[in-house]
N, C-alpha and C. Protein backbone atom coordinates (compact mmCIF):
# COMPACT_ATOMS: atom_id res chain seq x y z
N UNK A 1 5.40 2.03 -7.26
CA UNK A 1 4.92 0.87 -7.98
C UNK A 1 6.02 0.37 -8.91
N UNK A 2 6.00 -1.08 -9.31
CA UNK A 2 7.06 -1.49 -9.92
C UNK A 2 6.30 -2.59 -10.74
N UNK A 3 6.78 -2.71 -12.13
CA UNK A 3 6.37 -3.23 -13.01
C UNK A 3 6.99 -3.88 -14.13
N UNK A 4 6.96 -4.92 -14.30
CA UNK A 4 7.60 -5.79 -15.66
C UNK A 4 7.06 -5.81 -17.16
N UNK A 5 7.79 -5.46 -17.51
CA UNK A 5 6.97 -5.66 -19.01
C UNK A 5 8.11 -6.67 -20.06
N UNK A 6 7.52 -7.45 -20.65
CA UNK A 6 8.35 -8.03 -21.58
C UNK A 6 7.52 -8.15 -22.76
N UNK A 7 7.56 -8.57 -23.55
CA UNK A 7 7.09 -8.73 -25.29
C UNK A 7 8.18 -9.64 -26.19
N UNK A 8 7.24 -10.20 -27.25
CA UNK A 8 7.94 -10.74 -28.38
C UNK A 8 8.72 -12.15 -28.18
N UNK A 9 8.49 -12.96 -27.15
CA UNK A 9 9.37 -13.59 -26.62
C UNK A 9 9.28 -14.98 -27.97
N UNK A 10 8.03 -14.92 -28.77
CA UNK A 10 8.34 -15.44 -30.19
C UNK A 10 8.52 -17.65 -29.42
N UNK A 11 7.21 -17.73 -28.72
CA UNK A 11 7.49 -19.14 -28.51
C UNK A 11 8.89 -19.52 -27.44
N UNK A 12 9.28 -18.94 -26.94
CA UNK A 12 10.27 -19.22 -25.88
C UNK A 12 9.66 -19.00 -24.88
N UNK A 13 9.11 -20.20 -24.46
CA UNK A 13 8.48 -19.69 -22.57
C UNK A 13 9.35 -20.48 -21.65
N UNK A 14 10.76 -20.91 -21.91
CA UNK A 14 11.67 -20.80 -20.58
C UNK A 14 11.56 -19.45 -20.09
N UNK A 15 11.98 -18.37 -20.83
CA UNK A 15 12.16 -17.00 -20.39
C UNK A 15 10.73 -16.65 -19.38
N UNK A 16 9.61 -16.65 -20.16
CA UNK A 16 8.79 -16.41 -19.20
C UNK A 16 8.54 -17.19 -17.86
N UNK A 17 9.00 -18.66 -17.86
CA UNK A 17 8.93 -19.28 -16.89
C UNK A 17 10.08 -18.43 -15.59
N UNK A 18 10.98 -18.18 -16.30
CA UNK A 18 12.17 -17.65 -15.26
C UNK A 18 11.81 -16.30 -14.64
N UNK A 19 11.24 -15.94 -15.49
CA UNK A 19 10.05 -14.42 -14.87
C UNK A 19 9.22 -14.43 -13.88
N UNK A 20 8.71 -15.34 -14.23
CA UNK A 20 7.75 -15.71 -12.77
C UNK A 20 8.11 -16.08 -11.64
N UNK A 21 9.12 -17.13 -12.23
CA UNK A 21 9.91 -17.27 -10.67
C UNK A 21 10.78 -16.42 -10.34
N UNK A 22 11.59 -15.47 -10.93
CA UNK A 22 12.42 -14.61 -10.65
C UNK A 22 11.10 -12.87 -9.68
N UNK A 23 10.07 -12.68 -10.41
CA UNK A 23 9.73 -11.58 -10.12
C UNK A 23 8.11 -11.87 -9.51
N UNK A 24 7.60 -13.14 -9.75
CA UNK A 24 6.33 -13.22 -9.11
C UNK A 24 6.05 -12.64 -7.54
N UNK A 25 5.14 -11.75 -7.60
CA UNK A 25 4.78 -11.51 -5.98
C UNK A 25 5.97 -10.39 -5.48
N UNK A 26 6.99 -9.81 -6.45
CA UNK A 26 7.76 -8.45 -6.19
C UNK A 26 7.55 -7.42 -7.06
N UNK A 27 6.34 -7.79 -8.14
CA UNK A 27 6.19 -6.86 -8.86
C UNK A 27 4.65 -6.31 -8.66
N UNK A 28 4.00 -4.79 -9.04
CA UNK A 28 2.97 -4.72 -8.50
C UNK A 28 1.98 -5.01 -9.95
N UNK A 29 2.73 -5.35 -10.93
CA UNK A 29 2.05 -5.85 -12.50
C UNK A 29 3.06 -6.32 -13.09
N UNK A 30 2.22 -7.36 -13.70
CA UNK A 30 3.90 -7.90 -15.09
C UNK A 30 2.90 -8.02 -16.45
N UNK A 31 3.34 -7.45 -17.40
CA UNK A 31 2.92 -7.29 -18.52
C UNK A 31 3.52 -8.09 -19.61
N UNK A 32 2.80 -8.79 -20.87
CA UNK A 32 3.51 -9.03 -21.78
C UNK A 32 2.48 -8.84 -22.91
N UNK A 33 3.30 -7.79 -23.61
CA UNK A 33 3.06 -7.28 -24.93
C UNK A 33 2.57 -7.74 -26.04
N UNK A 34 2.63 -8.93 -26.12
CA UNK A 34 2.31 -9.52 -27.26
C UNK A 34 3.29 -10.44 -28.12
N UNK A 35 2.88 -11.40 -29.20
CA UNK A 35 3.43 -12.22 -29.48
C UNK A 35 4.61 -13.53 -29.23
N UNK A 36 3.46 -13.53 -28.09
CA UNK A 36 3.87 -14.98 -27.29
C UNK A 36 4.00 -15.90 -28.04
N UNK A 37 3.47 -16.57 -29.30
CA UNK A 37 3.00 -17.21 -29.65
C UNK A 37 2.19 -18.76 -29.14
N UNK A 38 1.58 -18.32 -27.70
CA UNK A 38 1.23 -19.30 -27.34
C UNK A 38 -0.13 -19.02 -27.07
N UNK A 39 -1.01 -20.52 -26.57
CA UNK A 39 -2.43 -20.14 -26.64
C UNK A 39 -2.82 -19.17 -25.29
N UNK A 40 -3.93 -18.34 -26.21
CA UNK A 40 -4.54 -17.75 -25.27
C UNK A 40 -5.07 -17.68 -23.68
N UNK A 41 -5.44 -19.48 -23.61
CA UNK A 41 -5.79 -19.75 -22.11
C UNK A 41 -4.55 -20.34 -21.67
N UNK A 42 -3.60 -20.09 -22.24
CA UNK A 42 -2.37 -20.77 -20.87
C UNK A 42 -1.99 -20.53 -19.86
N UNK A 43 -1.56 -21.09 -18.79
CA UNK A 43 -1.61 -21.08 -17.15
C UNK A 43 -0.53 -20.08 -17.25
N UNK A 44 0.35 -19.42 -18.07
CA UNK A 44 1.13 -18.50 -18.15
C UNK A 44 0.49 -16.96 -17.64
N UNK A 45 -0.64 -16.70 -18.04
CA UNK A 45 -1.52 -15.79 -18.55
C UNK A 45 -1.70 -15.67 -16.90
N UNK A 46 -1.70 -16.59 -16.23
CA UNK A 46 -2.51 -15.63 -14.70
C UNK A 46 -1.26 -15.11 -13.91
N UNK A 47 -0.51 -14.76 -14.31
CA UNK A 47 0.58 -14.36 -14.14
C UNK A 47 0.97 -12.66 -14.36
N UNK A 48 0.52 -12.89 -16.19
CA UNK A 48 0.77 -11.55 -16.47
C UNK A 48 -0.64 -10.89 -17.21
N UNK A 49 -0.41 -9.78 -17.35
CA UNK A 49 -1.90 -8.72 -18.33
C UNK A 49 -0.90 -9.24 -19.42
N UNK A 50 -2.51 -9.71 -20.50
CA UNK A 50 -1.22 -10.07 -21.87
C UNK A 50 -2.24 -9.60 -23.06
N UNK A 51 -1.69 -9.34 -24.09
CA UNK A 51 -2.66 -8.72 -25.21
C UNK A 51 -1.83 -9.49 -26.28
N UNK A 52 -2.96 -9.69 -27.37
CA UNK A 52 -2.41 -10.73 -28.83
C UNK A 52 -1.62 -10.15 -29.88
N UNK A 53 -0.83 -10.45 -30.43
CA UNK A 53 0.50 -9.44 -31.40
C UNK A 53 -0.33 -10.35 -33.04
N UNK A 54 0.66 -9.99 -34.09
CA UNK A 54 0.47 -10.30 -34.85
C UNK A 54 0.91 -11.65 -35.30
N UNK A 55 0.99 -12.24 -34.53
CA UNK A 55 2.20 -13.76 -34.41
C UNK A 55 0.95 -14.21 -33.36
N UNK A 56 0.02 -14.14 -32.41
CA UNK A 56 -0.64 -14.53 -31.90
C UNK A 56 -1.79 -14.84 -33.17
N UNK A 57 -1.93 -16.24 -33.01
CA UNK A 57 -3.21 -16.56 -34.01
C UNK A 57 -4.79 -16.64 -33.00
N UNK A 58 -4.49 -16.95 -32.03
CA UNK A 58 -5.41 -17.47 -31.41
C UNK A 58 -6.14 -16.51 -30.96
N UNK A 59 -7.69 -16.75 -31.52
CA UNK A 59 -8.72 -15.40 -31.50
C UNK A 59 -9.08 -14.87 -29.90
N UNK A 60 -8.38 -15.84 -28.54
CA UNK A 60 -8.72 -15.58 -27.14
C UNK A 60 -8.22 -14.57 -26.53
N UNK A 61 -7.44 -13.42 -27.74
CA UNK A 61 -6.09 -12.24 -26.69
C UNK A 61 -7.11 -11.59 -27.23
N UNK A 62 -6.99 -10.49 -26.44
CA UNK A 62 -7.71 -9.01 -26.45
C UNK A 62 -6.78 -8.63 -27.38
N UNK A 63 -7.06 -7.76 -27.72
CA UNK A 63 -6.02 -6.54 -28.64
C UNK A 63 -5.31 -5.31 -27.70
N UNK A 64 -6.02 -5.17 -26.74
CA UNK A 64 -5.54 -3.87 -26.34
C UNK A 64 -6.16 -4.35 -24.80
N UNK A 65 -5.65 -3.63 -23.59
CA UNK A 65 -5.94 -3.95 -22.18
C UNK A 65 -5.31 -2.41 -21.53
N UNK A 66 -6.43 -2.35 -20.54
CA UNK A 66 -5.96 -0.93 -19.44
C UNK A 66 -6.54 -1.21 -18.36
N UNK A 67 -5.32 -1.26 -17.59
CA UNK A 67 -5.30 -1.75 -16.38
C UNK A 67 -5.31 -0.72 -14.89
N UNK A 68 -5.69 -0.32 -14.15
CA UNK A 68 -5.34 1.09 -13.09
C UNK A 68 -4.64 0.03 -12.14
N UNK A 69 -3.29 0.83 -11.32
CA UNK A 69 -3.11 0.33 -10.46
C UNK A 69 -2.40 1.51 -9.64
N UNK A 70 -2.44 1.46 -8.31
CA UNK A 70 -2.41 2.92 -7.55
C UNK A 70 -2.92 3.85 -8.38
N UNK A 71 -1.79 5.06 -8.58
CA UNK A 71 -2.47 6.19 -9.74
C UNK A 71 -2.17 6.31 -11.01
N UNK A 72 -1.32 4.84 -11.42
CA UNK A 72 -1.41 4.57 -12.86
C UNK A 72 -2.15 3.80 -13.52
N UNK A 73 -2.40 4.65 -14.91
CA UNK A 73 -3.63 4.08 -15.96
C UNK A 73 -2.65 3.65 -16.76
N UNK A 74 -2.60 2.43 -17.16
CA UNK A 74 -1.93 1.51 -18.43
C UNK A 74 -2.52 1.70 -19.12
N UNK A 75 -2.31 1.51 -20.38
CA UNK A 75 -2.49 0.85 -21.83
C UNK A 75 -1.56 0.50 -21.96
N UNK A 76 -2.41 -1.04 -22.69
CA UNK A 76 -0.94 -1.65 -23.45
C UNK A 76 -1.97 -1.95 -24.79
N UNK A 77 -0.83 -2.53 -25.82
CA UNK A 77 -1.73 -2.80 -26.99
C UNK A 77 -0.41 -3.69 -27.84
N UNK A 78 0.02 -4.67 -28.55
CA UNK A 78 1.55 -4.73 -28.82
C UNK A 78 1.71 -3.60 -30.33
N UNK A 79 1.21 -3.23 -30.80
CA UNK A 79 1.40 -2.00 -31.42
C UNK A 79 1.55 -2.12 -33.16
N UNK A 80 1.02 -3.42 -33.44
CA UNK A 80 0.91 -3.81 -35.05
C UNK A 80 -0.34 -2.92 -35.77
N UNK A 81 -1.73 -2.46 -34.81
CA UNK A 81 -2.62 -2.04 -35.10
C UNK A 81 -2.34 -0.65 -35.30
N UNK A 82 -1.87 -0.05 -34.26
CA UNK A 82 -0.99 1.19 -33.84
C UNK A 82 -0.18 2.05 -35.02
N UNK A 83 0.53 1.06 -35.77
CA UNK A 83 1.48 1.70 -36.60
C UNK A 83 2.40 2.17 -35.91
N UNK A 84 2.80 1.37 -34.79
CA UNK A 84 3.63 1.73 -34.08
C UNK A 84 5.44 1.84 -34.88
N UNK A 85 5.54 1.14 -35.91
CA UNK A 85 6.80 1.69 -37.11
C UNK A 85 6.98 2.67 -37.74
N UNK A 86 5.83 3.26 -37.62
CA UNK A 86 6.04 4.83 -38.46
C UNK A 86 5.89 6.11 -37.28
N UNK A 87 6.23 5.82 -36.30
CA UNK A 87 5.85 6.76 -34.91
C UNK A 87 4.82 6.18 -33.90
N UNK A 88 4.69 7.01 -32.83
CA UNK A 88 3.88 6.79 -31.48
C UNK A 88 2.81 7.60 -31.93
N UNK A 89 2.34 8.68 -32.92
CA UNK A 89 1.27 9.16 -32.87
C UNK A 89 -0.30 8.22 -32.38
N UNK A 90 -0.35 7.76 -33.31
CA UNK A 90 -1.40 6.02 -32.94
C UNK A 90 -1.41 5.85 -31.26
N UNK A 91 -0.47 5.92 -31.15
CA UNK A 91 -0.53 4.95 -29.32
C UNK A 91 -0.40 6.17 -28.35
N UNK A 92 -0.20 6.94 -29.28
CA UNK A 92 -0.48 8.81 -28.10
C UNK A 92 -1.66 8.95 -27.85
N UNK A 93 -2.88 8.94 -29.24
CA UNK A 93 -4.07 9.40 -29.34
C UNK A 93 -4.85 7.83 -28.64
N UNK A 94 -4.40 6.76 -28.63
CA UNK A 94 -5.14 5.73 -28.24
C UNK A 94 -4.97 5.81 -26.57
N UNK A 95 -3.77 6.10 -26.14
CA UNK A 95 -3.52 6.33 -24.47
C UNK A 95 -4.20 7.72 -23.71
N UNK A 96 -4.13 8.67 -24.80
CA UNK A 96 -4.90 10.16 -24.45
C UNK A 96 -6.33 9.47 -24.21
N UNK A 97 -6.92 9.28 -24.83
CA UNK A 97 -8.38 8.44 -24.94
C UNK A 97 -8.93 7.95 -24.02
N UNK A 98 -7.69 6.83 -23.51
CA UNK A 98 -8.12 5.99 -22.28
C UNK A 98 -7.61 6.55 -21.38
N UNK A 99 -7.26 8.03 -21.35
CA UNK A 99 -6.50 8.40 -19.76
C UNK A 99 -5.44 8.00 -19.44
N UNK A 100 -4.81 7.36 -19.74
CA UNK A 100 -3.47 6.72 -19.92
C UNK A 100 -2.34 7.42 -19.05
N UNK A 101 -1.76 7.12 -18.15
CA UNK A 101 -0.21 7.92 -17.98
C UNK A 101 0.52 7.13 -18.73
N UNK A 102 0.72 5.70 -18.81
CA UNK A 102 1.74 4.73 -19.12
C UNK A 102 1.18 4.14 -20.19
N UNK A 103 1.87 3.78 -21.67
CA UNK A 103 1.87 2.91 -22.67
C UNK A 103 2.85 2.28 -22.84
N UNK A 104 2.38 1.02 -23.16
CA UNK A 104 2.87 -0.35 -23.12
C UNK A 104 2.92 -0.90 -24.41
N UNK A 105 3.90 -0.89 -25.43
CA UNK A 105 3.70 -2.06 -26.85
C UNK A 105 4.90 -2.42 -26.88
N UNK A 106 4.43 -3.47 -27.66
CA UNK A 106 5.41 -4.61 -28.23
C UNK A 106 5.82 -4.07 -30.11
N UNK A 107 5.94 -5.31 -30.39
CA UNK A 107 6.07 -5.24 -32.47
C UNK A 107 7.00 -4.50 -32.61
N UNK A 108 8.10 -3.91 -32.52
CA UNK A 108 9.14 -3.68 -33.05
C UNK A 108 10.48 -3.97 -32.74
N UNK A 109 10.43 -4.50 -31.63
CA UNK A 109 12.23 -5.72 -31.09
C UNK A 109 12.79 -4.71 -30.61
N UNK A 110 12.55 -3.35 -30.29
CA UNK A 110 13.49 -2.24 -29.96
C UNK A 110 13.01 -2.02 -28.71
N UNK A 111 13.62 -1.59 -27.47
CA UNK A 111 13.91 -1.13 -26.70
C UNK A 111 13.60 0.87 -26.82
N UNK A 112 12.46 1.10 -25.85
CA UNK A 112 12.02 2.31 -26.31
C UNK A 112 11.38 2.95 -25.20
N UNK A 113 12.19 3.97 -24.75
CA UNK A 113 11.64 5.16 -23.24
C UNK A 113 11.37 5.81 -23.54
N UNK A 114 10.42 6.84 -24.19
CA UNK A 114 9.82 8.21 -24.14
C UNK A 114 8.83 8.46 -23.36
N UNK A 115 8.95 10.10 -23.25
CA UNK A 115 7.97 10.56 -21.75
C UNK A 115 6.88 11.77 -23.27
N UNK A 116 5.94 11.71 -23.44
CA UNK A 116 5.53 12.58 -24.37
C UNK A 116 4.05 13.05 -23.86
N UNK A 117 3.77 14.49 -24.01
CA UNK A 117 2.55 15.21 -23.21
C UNK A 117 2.19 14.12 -21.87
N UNK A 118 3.02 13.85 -20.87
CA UNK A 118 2.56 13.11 -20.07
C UNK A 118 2.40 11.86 -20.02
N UNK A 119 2.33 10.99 -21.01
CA UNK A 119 2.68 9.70 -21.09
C UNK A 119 3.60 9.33 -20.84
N UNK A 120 3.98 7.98 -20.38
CA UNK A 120 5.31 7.59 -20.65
C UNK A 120 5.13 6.23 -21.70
N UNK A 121 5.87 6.04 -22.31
CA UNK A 121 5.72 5.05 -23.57
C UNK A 121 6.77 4.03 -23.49
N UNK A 122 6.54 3.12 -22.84
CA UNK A 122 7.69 2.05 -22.97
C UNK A 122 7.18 0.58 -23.91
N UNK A 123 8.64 0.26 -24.70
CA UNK A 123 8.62 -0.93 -25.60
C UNK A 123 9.79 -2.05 -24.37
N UNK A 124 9.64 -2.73 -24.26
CA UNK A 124 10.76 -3.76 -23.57
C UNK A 124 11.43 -4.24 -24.54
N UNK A 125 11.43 -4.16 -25.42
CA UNK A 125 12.29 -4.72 -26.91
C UNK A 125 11.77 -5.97 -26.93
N UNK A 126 12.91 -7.00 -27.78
CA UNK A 126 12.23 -8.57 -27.48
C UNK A 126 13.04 -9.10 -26.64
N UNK A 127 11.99 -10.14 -26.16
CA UNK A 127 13.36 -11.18 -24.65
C UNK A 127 14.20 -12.26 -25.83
N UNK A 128 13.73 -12.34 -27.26
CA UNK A 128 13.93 -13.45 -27.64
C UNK A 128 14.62 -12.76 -29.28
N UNK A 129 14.09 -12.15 -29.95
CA UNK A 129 14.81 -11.75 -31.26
C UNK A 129 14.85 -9.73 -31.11
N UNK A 130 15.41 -9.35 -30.80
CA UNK A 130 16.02 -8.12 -30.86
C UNK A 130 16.24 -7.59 -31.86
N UNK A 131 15.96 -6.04 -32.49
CA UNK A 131 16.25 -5.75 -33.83
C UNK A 131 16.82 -4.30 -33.25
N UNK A 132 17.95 -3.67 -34.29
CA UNK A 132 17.74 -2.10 -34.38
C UNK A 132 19.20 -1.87 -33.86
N UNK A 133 19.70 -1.15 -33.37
CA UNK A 133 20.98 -0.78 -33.16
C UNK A 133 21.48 -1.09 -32.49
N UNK A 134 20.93 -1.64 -30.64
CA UNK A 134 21.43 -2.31 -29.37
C UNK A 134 20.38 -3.53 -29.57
N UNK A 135 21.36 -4.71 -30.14
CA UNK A 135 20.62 -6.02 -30.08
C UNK A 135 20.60 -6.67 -29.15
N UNK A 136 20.40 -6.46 -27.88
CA UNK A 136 20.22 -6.96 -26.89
C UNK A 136 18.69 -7.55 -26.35
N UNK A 137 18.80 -8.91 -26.37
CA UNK A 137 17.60 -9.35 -25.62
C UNK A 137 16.90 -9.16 -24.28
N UNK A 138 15.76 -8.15 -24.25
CA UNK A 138 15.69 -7.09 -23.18
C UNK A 138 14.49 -7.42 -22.49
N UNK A 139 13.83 -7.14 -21.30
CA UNK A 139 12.85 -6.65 -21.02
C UNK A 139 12.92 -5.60 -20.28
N UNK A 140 11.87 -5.10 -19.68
CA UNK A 140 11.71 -3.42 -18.71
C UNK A 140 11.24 -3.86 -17.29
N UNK A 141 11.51 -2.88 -16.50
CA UNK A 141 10.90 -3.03 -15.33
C UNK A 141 11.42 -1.35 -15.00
N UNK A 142 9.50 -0.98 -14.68
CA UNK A 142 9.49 0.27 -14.66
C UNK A 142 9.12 0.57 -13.44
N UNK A 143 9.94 1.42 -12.23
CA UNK A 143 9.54 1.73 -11.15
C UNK A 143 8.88 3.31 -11.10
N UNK A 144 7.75 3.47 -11.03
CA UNK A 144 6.82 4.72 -10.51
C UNK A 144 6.61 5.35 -9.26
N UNK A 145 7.39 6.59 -9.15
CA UNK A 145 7.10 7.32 -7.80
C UNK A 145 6.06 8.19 -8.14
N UNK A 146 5.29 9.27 -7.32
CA UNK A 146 5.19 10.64 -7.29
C UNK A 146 5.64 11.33 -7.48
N UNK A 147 7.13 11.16 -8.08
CA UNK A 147 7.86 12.09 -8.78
C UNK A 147 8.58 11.88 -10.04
N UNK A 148 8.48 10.23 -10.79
CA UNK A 148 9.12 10.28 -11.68
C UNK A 148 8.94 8.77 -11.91
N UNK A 149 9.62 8.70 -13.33
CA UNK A 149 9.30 7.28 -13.57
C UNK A 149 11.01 6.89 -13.96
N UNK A 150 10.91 5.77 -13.51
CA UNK A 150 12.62 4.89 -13.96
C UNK A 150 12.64 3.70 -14.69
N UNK A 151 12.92 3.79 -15.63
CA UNK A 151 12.62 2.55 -16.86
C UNK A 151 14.48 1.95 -16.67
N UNK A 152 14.62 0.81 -16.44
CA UNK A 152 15.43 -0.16 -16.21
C UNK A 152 15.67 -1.20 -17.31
N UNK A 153 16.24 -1.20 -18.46
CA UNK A 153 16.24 -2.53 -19.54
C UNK A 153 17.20 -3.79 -18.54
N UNK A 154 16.49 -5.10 -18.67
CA UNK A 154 17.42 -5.98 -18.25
C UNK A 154 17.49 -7.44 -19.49
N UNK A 155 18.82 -7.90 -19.68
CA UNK A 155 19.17 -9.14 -20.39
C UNK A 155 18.73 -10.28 -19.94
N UNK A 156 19.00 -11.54 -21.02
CA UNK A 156 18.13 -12.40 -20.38
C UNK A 156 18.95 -13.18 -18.87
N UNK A 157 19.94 -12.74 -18.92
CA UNK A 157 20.47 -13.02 -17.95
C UNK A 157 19.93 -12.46 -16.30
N UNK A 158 19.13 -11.45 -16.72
CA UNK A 158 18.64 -11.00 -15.28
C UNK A 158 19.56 -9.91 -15.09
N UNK A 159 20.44 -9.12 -15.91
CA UNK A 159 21.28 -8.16 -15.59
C UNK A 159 21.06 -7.26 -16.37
N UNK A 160 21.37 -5.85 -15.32
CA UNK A 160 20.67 -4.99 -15.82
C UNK A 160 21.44 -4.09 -17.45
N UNK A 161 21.01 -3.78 -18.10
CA UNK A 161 21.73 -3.24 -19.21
C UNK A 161 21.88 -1.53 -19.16
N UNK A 162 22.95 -0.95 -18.56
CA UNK A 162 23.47 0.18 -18.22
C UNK A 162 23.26 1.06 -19.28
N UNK A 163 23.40 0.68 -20.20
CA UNK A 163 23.11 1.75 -21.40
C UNK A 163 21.85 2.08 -21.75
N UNK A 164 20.85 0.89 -21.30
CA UNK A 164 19.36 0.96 -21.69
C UNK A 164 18.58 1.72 -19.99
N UNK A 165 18.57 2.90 -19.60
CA UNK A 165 18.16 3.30 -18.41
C UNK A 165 17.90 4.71 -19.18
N UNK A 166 16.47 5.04 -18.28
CA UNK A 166 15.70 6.11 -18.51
C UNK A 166 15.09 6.77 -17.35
N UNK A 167 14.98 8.03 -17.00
CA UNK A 167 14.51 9.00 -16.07
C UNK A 167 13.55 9.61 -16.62
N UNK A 168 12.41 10.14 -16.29
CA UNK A 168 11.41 11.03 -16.49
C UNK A 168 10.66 11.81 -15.21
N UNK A 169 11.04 12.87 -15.18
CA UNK A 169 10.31 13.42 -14.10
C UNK A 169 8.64 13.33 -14.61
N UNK A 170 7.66 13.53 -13.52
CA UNK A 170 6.56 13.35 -13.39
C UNK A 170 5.79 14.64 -13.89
């Protein structure tokens, strides 16, 4: 299975437009994290699973979404509720909960692979304002075997960022 996730894109929907046409119909989910800042019912949305950030005003985003697809259980949530700045504890016990293999947030601009009691926890950083030590404007695309998961950061250029790559056996 193969999967997109982006977040934070902060009112820039060229980027998401180029997503769709770049990955529509090759991905088996495309996710976005939160703080789109755009409305809730936009024709963007049938595109991707999208949940509302703290920059989303509009009362129509869910907060949190879990999605199954083959034998992965998502959660995503963009991770303002979470406390996702002071650690993953929050989004451990919220993904344990829902059965979760894979968590999905946004809210912190960083770029973030951990594999923890069985989860895997990915942030795509932001496509649009980037914070933290590799300021690179990122998203993820996470490929899932039966044996492992491969987290891929790519620029907005569509290229992949060599330094941002992650392995996790299963």
């Amino acid at each position: 299975m193969k999967y997109l996730v982006v977040s934070d894109n902060h009112s820039d929907r060229q980027i998401l437009d180029e997503l769709i046409k770049r990955y529509n119909g090759k991905m088996d989910g495309m996710f976005h994290c939160g703080d789109s800042e755009l409305a809730a019912n936009d024709i963007m949305w049938k595109y991707f699973t999208v949940v509302g950030g703290n920059c989303d005003y509009d009362p129509g985003y869910e907060p949190e979404q879990l999605v199954t697809i083959g034998d992965d259980r998502i959660f995503m949530t963009h991770g303002h509720r979470s406390n996702v700045r002071f650690g993953l504890n929050v989004l451990s016990l919220q993904a344990q909960e829902e059965g979760a293999n894979i968590a999905l947030f946004g809210h912190i601009h960083q770029a973030v692979a951990e594999m923890d009691q069985g989860i895997l926890f990915v942030n795509p950083g932001s496509i649009s304002q980037p914070r933290g030590p590799v300021r690179i404007p990122s998203y993820a695309i996470i490929e899932s075997t039966p044996e492992k998961y491969v987290v891929q950061y790519y620029n907005r250029a569509h290229q992949p960022v060599e330094e941002l790559v992650a392995e996790f056996a299963k």
